[in-house]
Protein backbone atom coordinates (compact mmCIF):
# COMPACT_ATOMS: atom_id res chain seq x y z
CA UNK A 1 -4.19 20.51 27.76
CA UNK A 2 -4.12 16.72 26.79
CA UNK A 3 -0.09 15.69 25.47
CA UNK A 4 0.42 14.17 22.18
CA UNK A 5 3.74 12.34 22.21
CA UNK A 6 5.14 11.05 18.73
CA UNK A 7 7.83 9.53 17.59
CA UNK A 8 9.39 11.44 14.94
CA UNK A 9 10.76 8.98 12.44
CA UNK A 10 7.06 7.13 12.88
CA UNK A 11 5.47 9.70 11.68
CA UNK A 12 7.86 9.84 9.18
CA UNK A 13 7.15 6.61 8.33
CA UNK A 14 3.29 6.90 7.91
CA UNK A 15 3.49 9.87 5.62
CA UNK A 16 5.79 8.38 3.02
CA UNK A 17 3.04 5.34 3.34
CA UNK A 18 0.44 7.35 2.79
CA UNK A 19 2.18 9.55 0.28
CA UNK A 20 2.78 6.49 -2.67
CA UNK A 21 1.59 3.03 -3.72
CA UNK A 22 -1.02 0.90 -2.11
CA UNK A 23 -1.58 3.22 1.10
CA UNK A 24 -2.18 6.02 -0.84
CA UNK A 25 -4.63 8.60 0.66
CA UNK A 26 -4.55 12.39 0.40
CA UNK A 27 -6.62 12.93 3.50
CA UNK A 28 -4.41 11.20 6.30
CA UNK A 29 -0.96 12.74 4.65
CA UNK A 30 -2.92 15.97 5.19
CA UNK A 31 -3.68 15.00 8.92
CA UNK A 32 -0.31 13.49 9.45
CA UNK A 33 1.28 16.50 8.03
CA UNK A 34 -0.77 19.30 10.89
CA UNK A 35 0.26 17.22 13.24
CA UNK A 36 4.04 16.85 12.25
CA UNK A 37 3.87 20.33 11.34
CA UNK A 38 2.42 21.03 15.35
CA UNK A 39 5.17 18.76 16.66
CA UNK A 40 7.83 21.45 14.76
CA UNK A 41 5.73 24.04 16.43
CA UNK A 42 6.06 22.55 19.60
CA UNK A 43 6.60 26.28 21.51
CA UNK A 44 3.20 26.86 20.25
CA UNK A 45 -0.04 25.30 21.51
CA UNK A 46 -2.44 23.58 19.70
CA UNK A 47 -6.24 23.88 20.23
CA UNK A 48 -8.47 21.07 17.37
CA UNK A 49 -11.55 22.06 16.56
CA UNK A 50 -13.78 19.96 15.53
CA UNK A 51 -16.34 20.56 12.95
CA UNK A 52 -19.34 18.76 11.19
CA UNK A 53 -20.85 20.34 8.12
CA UNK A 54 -22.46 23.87 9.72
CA UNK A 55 -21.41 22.73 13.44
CA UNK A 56 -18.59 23.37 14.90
CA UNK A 57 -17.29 22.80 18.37
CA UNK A 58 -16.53 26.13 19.92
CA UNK A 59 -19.82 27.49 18.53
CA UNK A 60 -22.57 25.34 19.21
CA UNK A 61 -23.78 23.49 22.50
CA UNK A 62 -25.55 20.57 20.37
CA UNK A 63 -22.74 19.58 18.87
CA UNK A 64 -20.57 19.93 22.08
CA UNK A 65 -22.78 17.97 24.15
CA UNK A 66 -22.14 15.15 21.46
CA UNK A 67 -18.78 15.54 21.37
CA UNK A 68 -18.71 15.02 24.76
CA UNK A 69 -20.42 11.97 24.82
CA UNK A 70 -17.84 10.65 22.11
CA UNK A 71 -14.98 12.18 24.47
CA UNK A 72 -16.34 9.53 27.24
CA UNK A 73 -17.10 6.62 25.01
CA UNK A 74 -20.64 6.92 25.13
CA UNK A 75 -22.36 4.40 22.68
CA UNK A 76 -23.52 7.26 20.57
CA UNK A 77 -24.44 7.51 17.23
CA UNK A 78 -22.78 9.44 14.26
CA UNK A 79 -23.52 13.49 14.33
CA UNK A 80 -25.95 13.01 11.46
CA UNK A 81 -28.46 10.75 13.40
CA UNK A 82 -27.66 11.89 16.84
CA UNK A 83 -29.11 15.48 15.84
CA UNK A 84 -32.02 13.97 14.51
CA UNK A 85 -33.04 12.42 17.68
């Protein structure tokens, strides 16, 4: 499995940004807080599963092969269009 390594007080530092004033934004306190809260779980592992309206990683080979193709920097396009194609 891939290693995450974070400095505590940084993270720290982002959520209180994100928590008040101009930086506001409920959706990356929510992310920063998983992963703090995985870095206090640090015994445990961590699998992220990733998941686009009624697609989700683990589940479907579409939307795996595109994620794979993001994984490797492929000049692909967002999930929406690339499932059109």
């Amino acid at each position: 499995m891939d290693e995450l390594r974070v400095d505590e007080r940084l993270i720290k530092e982002c959520i209180d940004w994100v928590t008040k004033g101009e930086g506001q934004h409920r959706g990356a306190k929510a992310l920063l807080e998983m992963l703090r809260d995985a870095g206090y779980r640090w015994r445990t592992p961590v699998k992220i599963v990733m998941h686009n309206g009624n697609y989700e990683a683990d589940l479907d080979d579409e939307y795996n092969d595109y994620l794979d193709k993001q994984a490797c920097r492929d000049d692909v396009e967002l999930w929406t269009d690339y499932k059109n194609d």
